[in-house]
N, C-alpha and C. Protein backbone atom coordinates (compact mmCIF):
# COMPACT_ATOMS: atom_id res chain seq x y z
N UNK A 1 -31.06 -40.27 -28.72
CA UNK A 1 -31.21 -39.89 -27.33
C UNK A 1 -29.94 -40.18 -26.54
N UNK A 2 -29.12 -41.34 -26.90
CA UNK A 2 -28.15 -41.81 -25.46
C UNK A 2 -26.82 -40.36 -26.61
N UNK A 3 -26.90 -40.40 -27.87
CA UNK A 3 -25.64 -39.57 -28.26
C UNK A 3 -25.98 -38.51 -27.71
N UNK A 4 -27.09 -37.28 -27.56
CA UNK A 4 -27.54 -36.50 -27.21
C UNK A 4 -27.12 -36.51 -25.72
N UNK A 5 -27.22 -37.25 -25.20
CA UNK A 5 -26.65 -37.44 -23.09
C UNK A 5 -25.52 -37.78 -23.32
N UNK A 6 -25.08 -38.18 -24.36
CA UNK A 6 -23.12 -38.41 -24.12
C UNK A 6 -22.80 -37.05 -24.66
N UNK A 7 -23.45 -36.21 -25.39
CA UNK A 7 -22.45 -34.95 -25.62
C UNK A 7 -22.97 -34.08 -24.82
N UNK A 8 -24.22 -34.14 -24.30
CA UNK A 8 -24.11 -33.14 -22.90
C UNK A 8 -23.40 -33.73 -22.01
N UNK A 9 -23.14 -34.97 -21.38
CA UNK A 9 -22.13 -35.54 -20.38
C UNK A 9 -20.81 -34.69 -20.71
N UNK A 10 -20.41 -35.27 -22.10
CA UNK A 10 -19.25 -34.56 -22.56
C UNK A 10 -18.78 -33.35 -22.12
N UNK A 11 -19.62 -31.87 -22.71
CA UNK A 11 -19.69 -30.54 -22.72
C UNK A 11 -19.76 -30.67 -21.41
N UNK A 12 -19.77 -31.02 -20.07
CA UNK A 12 -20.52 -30.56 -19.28
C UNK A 12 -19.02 -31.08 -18.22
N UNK A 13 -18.30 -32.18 -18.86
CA UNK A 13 -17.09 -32.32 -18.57
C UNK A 13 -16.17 -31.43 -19.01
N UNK A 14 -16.12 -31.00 -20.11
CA UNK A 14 -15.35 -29.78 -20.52
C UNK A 14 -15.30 -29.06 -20.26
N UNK A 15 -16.90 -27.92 -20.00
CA UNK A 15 -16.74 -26.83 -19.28
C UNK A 15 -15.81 -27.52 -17.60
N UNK A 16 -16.19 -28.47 -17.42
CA UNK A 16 -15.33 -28.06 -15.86
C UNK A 16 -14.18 -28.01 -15.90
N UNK A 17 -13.51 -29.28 -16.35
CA UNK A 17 -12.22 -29.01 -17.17
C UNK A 17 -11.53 -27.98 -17.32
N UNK A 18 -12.61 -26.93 -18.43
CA UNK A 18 -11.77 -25.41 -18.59
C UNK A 18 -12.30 -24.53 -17.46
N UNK A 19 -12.72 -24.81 -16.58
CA UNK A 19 -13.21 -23.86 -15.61
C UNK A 19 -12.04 -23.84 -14.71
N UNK A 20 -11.41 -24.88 -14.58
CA UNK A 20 -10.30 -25.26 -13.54
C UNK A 20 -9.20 -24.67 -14.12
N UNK A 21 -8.87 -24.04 -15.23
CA UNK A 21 -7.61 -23.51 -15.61
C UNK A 21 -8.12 -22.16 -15.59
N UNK A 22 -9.14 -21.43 -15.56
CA UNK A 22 -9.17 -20.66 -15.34
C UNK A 22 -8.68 -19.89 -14.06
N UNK A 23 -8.02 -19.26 -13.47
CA UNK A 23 -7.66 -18.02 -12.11
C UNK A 23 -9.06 -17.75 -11.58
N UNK A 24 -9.05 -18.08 -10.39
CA UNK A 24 -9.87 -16.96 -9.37
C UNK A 24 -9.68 -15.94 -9.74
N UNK A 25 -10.78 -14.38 -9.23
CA UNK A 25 -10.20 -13.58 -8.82
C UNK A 25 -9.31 -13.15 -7.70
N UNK A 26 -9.54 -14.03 -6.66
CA UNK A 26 -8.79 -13.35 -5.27
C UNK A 26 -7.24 -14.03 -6.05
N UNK A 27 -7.14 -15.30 -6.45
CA UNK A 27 -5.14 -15.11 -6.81
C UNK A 27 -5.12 -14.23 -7.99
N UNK A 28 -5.82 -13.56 -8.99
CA UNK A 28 -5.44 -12.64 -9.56
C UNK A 28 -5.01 -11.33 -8.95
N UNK A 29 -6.19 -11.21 -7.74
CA UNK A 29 -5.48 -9.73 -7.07
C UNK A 29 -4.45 -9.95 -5.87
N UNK A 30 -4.18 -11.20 -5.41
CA UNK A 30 -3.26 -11.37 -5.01
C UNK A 30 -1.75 -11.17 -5.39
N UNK A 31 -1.70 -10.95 -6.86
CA UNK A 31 -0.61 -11.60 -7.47
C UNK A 31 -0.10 -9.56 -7.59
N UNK A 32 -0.98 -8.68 -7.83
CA UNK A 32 -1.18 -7.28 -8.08
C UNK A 32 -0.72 -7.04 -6.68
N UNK A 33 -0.22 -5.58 -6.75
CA UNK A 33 0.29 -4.83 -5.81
C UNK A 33 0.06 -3.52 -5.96
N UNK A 34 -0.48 -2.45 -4.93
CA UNK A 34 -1.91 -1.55 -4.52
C UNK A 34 -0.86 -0.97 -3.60
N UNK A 35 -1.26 0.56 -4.26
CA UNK A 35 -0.42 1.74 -3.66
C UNK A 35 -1.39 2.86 -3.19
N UNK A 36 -0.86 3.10 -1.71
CA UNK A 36 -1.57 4.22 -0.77
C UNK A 36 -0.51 5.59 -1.35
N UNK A 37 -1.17 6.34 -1.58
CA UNK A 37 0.07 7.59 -1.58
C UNK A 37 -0.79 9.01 -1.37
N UNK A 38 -0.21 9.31 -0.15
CA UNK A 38 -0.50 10.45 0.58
C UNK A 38 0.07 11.48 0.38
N UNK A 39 -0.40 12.20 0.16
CA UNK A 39 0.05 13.45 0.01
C UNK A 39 0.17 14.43 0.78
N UNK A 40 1.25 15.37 0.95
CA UNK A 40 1.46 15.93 2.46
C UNK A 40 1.39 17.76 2.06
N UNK A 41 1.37 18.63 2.88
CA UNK A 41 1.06 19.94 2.79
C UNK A 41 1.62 20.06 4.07
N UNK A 42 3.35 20.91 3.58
CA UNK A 42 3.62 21.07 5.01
C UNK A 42 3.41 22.84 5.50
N UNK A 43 3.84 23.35 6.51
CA UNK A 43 3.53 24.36 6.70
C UNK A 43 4.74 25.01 6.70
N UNK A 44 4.67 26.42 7.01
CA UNK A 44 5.76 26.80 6.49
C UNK A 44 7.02 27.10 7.50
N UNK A 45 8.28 26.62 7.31
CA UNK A 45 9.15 26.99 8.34
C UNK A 45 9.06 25.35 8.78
N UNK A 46 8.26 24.10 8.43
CA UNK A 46 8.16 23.41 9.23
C UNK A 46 9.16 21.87 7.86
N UNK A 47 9.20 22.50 7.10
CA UNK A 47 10.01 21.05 6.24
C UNK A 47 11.26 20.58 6.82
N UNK A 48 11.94 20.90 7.62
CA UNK A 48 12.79 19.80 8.02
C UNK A 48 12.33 19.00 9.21
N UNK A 49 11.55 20.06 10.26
CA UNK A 49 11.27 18.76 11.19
C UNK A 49 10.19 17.42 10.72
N UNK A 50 9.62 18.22 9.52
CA UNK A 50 9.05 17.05 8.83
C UNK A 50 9.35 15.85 8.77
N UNK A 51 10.80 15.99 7.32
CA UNK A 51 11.17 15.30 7.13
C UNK A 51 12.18 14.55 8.48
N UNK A 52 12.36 15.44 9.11
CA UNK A 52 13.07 14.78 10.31
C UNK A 52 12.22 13.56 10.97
N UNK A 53 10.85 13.83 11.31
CA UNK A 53 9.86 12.53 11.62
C UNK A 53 9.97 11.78 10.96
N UNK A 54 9.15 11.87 9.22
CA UNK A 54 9.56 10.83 8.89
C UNK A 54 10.88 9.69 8.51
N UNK A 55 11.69 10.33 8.41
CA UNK A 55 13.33 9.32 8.34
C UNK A 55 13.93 8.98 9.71
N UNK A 56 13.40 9.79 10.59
CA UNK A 56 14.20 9.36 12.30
C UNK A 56 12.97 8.22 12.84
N UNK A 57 11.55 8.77 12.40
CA UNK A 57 10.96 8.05 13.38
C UNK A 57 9.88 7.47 12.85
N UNK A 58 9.43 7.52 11.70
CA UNK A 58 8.24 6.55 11.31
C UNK A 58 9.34 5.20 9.83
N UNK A 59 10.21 5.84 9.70
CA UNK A 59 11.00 5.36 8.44
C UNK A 59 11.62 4.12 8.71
N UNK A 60 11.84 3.29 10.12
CA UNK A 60 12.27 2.45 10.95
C UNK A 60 10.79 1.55 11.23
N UNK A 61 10.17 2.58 11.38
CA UNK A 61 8.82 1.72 11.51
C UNK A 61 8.14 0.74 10.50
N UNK A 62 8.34 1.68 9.70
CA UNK A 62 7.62 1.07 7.93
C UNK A 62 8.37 0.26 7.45
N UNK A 63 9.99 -0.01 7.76
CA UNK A 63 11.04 -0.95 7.63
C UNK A 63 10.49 -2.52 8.58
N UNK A 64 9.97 -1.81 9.58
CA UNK A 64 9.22 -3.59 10.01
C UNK A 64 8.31 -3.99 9.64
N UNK A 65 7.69 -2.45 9.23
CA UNK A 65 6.35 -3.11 8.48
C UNK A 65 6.77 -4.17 7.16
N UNK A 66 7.95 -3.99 6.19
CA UNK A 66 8.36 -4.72 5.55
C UNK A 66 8.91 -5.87 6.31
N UNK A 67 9.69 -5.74 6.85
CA UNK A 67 10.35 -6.94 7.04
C UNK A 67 9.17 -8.18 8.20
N UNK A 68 8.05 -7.59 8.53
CA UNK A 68 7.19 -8.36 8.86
C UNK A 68 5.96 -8.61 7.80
N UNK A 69 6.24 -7.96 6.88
CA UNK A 69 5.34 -8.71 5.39
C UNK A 69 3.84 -8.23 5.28
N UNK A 70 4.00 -6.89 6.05
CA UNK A 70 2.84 -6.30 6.26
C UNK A 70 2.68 -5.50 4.68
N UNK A 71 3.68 -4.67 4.45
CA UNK A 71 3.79 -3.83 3.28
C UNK A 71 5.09 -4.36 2.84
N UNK A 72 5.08 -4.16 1.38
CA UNK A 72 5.89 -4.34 0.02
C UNK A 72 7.41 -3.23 0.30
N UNK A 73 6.54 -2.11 0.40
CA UNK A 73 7.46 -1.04 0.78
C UNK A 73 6.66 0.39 0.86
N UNK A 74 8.26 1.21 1.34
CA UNK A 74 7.65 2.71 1.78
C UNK A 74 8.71 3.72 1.15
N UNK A 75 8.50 5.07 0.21
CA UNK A 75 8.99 5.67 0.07
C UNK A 75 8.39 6.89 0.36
N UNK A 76 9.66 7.85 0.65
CA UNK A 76 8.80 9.46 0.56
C UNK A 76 9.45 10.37 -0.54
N UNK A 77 8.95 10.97 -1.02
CA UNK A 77 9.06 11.79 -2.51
C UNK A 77 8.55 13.17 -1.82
N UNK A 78 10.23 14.24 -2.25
CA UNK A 78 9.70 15.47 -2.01
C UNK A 78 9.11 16.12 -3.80
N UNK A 79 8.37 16.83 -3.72
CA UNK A 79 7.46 17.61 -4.85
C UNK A 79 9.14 18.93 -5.26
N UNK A 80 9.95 18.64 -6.45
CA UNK A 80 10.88 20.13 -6.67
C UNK A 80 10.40 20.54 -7.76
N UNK A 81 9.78 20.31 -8.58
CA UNK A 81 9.15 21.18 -9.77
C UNK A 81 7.42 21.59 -9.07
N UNK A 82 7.00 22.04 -8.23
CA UNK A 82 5.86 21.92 -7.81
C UNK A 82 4.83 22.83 -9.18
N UNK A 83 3.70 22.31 -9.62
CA UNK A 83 2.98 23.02 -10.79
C UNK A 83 2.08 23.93 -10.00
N UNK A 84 1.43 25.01 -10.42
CA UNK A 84 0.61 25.73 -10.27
C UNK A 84 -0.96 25.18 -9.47
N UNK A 85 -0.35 25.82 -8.06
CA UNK A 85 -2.17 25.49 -7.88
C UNK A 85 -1.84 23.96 -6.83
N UNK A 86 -0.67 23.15 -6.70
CA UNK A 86 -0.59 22.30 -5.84
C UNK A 86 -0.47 22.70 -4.41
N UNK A 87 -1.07 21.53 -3.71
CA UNK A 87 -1.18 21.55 -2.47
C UNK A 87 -0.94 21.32 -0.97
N UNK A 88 0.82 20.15 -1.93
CA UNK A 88 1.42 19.69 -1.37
C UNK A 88 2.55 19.68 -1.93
N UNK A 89 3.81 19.30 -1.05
CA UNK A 89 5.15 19.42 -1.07
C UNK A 89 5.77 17.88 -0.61
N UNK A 90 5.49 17.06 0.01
CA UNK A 90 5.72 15.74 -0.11
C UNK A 90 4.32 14.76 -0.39
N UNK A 91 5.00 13.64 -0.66
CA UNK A 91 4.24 12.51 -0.76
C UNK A 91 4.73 11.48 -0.06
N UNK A 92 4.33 10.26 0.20
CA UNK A 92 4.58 9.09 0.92
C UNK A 92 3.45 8.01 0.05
N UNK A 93 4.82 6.85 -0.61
CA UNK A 93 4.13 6.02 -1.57
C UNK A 93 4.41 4.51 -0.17
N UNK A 94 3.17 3.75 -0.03
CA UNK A 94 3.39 2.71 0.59
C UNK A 94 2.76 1.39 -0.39
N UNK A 95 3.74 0.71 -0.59
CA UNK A 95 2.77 -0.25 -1.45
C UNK A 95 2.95 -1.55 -0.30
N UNK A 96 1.83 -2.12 -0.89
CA UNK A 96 1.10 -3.15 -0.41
C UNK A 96 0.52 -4.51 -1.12
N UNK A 97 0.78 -5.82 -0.81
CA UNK A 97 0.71 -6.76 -1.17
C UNK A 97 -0.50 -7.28 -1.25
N UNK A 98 -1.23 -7.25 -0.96
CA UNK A 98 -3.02 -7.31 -0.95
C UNK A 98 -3.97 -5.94 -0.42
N UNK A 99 -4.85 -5.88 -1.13
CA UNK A 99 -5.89 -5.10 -0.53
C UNK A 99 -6.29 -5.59 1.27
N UNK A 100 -6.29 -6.52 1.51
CA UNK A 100 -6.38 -6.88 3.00
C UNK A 100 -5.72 -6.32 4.15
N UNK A 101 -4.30 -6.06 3.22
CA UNK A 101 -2.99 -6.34 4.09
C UNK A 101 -3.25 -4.48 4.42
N UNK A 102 -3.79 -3.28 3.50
CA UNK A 102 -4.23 -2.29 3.87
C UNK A 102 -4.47 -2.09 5.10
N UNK A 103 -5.69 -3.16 5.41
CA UNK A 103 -6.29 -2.88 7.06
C UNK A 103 -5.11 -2.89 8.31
N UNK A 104 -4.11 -3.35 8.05
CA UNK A 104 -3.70 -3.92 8.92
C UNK A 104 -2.32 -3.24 9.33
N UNK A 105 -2.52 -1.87 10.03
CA UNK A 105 -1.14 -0.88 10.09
C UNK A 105 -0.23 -1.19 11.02
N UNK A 106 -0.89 -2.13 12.14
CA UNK A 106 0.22 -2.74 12.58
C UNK A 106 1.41 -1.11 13.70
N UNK A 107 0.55 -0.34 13.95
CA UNK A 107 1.58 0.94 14.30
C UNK A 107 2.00 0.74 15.60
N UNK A 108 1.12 0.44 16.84
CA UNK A 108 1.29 0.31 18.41
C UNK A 108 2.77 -0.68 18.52
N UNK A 109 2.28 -1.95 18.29
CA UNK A 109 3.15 -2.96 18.54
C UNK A 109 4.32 -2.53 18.08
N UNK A 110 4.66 -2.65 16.97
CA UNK A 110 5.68 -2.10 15.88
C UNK A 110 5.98 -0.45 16.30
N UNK A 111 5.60 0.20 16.64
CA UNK A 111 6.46 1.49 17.23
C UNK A 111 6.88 1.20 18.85
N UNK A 112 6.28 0.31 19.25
CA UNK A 112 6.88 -0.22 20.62
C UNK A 112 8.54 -0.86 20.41
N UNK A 113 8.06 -2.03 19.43
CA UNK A 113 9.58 -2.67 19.00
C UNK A 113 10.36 -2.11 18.33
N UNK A 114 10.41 -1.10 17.73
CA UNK A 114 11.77 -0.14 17.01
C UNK A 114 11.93 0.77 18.30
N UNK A 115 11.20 1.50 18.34
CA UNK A 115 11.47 2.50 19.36
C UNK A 115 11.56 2.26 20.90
N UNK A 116 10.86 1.11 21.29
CA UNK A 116 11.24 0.80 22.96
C UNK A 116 9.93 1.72 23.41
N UNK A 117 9.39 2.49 22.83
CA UNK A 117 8.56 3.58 23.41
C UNK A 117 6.86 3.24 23.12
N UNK A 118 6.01 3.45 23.84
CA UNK A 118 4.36 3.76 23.61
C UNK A 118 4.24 4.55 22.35
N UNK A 119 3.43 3.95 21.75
CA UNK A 119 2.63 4.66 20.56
C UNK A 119 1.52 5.55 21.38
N UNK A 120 2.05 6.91 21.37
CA UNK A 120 0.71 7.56 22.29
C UNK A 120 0.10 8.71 21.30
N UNK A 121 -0.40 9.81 22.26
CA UNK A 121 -0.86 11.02 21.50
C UNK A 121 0.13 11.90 21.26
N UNK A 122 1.30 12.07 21.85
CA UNK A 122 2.11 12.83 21.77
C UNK A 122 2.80 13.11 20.48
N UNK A 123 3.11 11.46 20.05
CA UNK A 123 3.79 11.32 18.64
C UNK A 123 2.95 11.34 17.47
N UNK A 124 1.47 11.36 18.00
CA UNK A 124 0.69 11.33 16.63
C UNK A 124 0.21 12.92 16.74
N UNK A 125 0.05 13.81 17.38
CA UNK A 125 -0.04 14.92 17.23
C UNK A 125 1.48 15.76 17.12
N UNK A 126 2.33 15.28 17.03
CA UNK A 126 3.85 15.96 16.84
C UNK A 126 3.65 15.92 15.11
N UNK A 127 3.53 14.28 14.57
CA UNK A 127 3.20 14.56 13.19
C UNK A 127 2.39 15.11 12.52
N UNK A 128 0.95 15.17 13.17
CA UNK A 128 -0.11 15.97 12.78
C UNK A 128 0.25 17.30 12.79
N UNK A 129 1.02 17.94 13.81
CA UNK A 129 1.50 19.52 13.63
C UNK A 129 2.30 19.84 12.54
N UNK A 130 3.33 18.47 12.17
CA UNK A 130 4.26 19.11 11.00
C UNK A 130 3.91 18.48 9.50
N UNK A 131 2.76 18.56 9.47
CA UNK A 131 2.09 18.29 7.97
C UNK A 131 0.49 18.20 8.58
N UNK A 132 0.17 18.49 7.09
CA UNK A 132 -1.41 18.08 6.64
C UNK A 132 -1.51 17.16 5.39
N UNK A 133 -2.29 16.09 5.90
CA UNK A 133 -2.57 15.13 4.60
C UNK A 133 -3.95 15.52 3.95
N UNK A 134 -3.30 15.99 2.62
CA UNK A 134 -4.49 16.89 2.06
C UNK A 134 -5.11 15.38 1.33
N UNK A 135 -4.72 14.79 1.06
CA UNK A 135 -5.66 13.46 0.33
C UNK A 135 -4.72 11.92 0.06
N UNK A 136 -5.64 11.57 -0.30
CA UNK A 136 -4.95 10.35 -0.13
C UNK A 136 -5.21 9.22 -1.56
N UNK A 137 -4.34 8.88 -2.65
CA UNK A 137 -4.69 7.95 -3.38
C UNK A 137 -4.74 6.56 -3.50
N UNK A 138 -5.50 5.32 -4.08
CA UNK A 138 -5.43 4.32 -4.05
C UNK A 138 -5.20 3.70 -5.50
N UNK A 139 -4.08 3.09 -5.60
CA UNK A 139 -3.74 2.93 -7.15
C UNK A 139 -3.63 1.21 -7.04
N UNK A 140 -3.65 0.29 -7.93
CA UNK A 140 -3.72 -1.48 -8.31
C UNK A 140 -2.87 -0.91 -9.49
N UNK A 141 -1.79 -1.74 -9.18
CA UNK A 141 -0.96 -2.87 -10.11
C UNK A 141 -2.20 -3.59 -11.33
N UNK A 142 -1.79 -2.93 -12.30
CA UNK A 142 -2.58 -3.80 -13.92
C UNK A 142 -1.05 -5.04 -14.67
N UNK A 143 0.01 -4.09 -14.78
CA UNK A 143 0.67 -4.43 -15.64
C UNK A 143 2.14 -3.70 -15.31
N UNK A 144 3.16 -4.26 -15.53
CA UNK A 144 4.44 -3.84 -15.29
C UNK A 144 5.61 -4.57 -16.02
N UNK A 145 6.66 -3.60 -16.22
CA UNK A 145 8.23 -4.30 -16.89
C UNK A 145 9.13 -3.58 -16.01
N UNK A 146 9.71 -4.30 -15.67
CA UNK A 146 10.95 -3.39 -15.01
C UNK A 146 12.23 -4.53 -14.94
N UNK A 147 13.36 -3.85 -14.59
CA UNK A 147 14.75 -4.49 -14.99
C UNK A 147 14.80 -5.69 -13.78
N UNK A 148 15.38 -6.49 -14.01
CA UNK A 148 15.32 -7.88 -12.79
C UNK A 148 16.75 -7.64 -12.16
């Protein structure tokens, strides 16, 4: 009987033991990095002022969004081999450091401080005229190698 209560005492120390080296999930997905990538459909006659928005005037923005630790980073990718049947002509990859950090676009304040100017309707329907976001993907970081 008392060996029987010392090796459940035991086991019962062990499991905790190895429970504690085990990872959470939240620092496992912490540690992963989660990509928004939008896809754009511009219209026609309209690809440079496009791209003119985004590099004059949201591309400064998404730069604070980094440098205030909101997002990882922001690129835009034009589509030059486009395949049959696509629906768009740019993309915009934003990655992001937590799933949390998603919620949090951070656009008013942060287009106030780059630009000096109100985040109003004007500028969000100027971009809405020179594209359509036909969809939108959500991709997690599993596994990666890349050069240091």
């Amino acid at each position: 009987m008392i060996i029987r209560a010392f090796g459940f005492a035991l086991a019962l120390a062990g499991a905790f033991l190895a429970g504690t080296l085990v990872q959470p999930v939240e620092s496992q997905t912490s540690k992963r990095h989660f990509l928004r990538i939008d896809y754009m459909q511009i219209p026609p006659g309209q690809a440079l002022r496009y791209r003119r928005l985004e590099t004059e005037l949201w591309k400064p923005v998404h730069q604070a969004r980094v440098d205030n630790g909101y997002i990882t980073s922001w690129r835009l990718y034009g589509h030059h081999f486009p395949g049959g049947g696509d629906s768009y002509q740019y993309v915009t990859v934003t990655e992001f450091p937590s799933l949390q950090s998603m919620d949090e676009l951070h656009y008013p304040e942060l287009f106030q401080q780059v630009h000096g100017a109100d985040y109003d309707t004007s500028i969000t329907k100027e971009t809405s005229e020179s594209r359509t976001l036909t969809h939108t993907d959500l991709w997690a970081l599993i596994d990666s190698v890349s050069a240091r």
